[in-house]
N, C-alpha and C. Protein backbone atom coordinates (compact mmCIF):
# COMPACT_ATOMS: atom_id res chain seq x y z
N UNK A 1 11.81 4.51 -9.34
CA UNK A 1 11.62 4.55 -7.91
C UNK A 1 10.52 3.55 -7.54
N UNK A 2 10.66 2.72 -6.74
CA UNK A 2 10.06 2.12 -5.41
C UNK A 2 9.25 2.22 -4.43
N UNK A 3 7.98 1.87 -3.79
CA UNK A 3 7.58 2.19 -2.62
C UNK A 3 6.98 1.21 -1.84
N UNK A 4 7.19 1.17 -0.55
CA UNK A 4 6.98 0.44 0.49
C UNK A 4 5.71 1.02 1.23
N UNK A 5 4.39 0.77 1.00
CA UNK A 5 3.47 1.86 1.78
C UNK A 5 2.42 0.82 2.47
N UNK A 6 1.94 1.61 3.86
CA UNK A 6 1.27 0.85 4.62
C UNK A 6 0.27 1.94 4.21
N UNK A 7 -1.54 0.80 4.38
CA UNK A 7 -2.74 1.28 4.48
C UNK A 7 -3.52 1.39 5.48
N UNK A 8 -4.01 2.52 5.83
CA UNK A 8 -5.05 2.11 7.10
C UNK A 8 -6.47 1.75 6.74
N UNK A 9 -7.04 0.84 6.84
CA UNK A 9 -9.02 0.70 6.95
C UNK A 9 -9.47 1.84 7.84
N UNK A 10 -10.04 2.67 6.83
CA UNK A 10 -10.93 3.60 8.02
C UNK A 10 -12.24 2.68 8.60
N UNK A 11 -12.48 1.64 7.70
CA UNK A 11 -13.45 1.46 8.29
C UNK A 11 -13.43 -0.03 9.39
N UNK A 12 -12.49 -0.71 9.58
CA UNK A 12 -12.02 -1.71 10.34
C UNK A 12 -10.55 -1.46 10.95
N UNK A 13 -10.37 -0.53 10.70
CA UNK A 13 -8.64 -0.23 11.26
C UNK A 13 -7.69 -0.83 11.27
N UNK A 14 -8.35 -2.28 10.01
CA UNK A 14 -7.17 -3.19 9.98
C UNK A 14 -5.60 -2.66 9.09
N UNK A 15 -4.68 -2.80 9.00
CA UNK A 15 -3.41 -2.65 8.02
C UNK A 15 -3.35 -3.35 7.15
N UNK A 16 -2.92 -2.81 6.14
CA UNK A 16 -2.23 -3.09 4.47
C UNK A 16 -1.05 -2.85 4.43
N UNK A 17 -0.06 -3.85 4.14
CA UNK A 17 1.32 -3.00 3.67
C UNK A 17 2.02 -3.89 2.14
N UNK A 18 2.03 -3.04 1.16
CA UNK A 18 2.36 -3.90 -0.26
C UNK A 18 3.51 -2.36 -0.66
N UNK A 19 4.02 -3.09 -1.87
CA UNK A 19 4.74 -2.03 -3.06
C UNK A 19 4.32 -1.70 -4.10
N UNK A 20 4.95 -0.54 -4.58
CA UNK A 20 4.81 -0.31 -6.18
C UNK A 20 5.97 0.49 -6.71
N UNK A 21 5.52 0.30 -8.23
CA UNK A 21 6.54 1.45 -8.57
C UNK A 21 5.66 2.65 -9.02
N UNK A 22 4.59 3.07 -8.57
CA UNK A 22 3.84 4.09 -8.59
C UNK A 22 2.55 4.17 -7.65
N UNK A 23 3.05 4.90 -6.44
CA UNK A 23 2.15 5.02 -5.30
C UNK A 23 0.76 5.95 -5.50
N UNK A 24 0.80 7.04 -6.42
CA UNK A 24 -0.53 7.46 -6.31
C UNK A 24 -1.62 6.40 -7.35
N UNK A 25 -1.23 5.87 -8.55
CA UNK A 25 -1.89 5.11 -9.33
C UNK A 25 -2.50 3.93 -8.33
N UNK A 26 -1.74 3.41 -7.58
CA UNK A 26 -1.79 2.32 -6.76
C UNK A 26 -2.83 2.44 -5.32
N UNK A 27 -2.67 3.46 -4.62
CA UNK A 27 -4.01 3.94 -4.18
C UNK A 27 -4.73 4.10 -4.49
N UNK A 28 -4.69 4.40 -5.73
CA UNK A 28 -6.11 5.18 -6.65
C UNK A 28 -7.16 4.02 -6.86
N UNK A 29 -6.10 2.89 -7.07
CA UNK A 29 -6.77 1.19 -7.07
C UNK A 29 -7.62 0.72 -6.03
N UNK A 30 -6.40 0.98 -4.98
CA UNK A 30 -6.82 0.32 -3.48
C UNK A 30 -8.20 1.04 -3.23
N UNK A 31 -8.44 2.28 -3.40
CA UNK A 31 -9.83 2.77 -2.70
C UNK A 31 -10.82 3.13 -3.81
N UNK A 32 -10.55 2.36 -5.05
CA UNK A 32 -11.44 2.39 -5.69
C UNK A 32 -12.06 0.87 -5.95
N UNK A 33 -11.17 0.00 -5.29
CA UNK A 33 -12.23 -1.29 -4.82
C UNK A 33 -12.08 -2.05 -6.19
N UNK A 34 -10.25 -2.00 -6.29
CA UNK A 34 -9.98 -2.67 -7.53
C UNK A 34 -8.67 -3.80 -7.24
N UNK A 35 -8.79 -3.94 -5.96
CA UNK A 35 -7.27 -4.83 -4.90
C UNK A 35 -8.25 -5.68 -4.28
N UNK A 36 -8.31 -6.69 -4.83
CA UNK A 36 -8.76 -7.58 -3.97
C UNK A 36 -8.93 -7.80 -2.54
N UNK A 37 -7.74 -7.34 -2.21
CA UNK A 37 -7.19 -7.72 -0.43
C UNK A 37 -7.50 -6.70 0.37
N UNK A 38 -8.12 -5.51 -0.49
CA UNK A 38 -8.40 -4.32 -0.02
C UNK A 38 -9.83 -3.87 -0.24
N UNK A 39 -10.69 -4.76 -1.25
CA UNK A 39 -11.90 -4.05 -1.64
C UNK A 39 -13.18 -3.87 -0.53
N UNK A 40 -12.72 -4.79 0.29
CA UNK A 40 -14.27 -4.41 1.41
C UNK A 40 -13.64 -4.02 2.88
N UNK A 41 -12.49 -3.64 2.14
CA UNK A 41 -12.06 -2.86 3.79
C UNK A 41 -11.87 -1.42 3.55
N UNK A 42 -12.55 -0.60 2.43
CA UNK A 42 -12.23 1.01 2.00
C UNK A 42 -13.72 1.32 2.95
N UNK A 43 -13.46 2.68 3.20
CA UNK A 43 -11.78 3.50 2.53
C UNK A 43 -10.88 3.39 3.67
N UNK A 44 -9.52 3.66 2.58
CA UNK A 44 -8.50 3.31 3.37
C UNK A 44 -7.72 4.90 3.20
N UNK A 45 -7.24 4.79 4.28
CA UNK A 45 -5.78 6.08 4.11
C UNK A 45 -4.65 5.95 4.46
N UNK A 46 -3.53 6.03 3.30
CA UNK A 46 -2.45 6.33 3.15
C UNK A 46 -1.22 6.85 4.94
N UNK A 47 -1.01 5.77 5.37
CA UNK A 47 -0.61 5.97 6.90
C UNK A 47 1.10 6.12 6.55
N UNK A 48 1.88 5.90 5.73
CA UNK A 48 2.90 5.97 5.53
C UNK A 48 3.90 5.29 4.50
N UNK A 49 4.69 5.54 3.83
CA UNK A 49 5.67 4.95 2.58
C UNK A 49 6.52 5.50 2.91
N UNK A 50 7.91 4.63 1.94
CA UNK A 50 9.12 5.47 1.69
C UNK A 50 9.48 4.61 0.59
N UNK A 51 10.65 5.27 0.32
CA UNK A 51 11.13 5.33 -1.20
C UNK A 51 12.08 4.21 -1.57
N UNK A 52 12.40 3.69 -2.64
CA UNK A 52 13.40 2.63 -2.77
C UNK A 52 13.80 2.84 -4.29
N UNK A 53 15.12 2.72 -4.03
CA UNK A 53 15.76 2.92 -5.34
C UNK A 53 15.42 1.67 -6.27
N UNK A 54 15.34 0.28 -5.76
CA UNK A 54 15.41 -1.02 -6.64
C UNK A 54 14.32 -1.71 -5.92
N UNK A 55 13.84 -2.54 -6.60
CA UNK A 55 12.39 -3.57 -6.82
C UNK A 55 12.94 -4.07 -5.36
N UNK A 56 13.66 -4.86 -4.99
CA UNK A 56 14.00 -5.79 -4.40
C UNK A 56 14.10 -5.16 -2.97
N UNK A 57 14.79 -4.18 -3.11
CA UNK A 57 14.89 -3.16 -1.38
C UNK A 57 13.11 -3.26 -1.12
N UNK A 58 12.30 -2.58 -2.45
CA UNK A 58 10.84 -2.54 -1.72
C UNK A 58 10.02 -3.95 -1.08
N UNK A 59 10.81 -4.54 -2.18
CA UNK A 59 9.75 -5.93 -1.26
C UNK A 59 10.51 -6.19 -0.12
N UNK A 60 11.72 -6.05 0.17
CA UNK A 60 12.50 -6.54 1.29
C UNK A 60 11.92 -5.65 2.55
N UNK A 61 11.69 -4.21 2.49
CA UNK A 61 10.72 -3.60 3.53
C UNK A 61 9.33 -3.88 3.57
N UNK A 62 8.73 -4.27 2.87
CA UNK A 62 7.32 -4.72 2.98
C UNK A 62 7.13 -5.83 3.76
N UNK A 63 8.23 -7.22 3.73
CA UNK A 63 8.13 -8.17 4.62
C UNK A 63 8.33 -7.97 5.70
N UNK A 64 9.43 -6.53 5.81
CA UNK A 64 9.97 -5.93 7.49
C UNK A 64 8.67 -6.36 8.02
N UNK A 65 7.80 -5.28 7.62
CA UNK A 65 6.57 -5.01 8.50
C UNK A 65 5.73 -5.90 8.42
């Protein structure tokens, strides 16, 4: 499984939206200030994902947004 998940900056309210094939490991990154693109904008919270059967559907929704 797949995921398409957007981030919120609590502390700039800016958005994140990337994939994985494992969404809690992958947060666990993002707000532990181990994502580059994310490290001085934590903490962040988890505003929404969904699921994808194949690699390719997830990146194809990630560019949606």
């Amino acid at each position: 499984m797949f995921y398409t998940y957007i981030l919120k900056s609590i502390k700039d309210q800016s958005l994140y939206v990337g994939w994985t094939d494992d969404l809690k490991s992958r947060f666990t990154k993002h707000n532990a200030g181990k994502v580059l693109s994310t490290k001085f904008r934590r903490p962040l919270k988890l505003i929404y994902y969904e699921a994808c059967l194949v690699k390719q559907a997830a990146i194809k929704r990630e560019k949606y947004f």
